[in-house]
Protein backbone atom coordinates (compact mmCIF):
# COMPACT_ATOMS: atom_id res chain seq x y z
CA UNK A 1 -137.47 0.48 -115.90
CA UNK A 2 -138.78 -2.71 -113.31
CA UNK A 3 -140.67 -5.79 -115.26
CA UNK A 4 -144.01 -5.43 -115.66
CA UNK A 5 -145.69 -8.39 -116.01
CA UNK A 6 -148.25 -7.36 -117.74
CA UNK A 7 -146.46 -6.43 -120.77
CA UNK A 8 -144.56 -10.20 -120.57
CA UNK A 9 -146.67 -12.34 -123.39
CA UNK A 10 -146.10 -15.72 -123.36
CA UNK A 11 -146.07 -16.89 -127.06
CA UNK A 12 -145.71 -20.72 -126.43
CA UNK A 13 -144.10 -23.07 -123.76
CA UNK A 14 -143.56 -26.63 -122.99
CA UNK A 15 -142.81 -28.27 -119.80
CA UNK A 16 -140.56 -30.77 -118.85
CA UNK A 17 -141.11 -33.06 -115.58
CA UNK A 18 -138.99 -34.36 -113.71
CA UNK A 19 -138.45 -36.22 -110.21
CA UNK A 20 -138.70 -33.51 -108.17
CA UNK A 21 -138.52 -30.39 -110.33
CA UNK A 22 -139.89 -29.78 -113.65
CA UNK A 23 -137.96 -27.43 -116.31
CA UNK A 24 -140.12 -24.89 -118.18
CA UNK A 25 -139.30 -23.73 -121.99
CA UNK A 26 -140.74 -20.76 -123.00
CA UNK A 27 -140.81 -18.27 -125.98
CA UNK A 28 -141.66 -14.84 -125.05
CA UNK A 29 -142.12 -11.66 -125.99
CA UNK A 30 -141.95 -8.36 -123.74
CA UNK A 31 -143.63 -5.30 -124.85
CA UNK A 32 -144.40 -6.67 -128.11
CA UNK A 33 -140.71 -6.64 -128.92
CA UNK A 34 -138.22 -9.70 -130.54
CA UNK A 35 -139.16 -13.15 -129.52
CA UNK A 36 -137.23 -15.03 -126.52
CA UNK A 37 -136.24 -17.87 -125.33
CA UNK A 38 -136.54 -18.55 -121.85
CA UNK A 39 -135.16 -21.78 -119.76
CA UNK A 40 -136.77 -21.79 -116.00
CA UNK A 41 -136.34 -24.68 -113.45
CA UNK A 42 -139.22 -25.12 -110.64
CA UNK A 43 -140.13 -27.55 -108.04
CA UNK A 44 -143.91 -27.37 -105.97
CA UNK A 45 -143.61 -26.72 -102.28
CA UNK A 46 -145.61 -28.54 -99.59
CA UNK A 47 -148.66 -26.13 -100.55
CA UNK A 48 -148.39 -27.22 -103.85
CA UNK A 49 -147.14 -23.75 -104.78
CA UNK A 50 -144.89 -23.10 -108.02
CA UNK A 51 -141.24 -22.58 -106.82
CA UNK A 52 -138.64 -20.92 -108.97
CA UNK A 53 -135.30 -22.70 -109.13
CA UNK A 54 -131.91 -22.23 -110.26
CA UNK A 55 -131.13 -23.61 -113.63
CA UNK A 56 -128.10 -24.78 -112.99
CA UNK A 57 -126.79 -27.88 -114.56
CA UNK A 58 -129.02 -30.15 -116.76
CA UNK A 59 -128.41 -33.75 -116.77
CA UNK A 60 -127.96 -35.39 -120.22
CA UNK A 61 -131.54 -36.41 -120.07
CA UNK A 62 -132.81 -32.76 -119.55
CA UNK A 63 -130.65 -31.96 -122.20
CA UNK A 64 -132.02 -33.87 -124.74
CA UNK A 65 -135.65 -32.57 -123.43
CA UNK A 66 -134.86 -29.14 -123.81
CA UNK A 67 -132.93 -29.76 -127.34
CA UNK A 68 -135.89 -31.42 -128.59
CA UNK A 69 -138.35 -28.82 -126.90
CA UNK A 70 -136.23 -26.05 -128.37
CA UNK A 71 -136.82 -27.70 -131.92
CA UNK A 72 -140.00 -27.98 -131.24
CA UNK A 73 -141.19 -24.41 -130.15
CA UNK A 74 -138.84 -23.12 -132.76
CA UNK A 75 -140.11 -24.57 -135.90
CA UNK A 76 -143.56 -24.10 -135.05
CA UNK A 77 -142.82 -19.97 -134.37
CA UNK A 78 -140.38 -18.94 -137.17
CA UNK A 79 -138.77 -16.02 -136.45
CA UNK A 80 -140.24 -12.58 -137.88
């Protein structure tokens, strides 16, 4: 079965930007099943378009973003 993006529900997210790329947090939930977390890296293209990036490695900074994030988005959505 492909992704269908339609079923994909995005239940709350908080960016993180940085020099040249920005780090997305997510919690999401696919065909109304178990809540997920999702880490996604992006930079913008000359157009100004969204780019997906590899995540990679996170610098101590980003780190501490996405821990705090994380805490965040996770006591504001207790798990079911």
């Amino acid at each position: 079965m492909a992704f269908d993006a339609s079923l994909n529900k995005v239940l709350d997210s908080e960016v993180i930007e940085g020099d040249t790329t920005s780090i997305e947090v997510s919690l999401n939930s696919y065909n109304e099943g178990a809540p997920k977390i999702q880490l996604s890296r992006f930079s913008t293209d000359e157009e100004g378009e969204r780019r997906y990036r590899k995540l990679g490695r996170l610098s101590y900074q980003e780190a501490e973003e996405v821990f705090d994030a994380l805490g965040r988005i996770l006591s504001e959505n207790p798990a079911s």
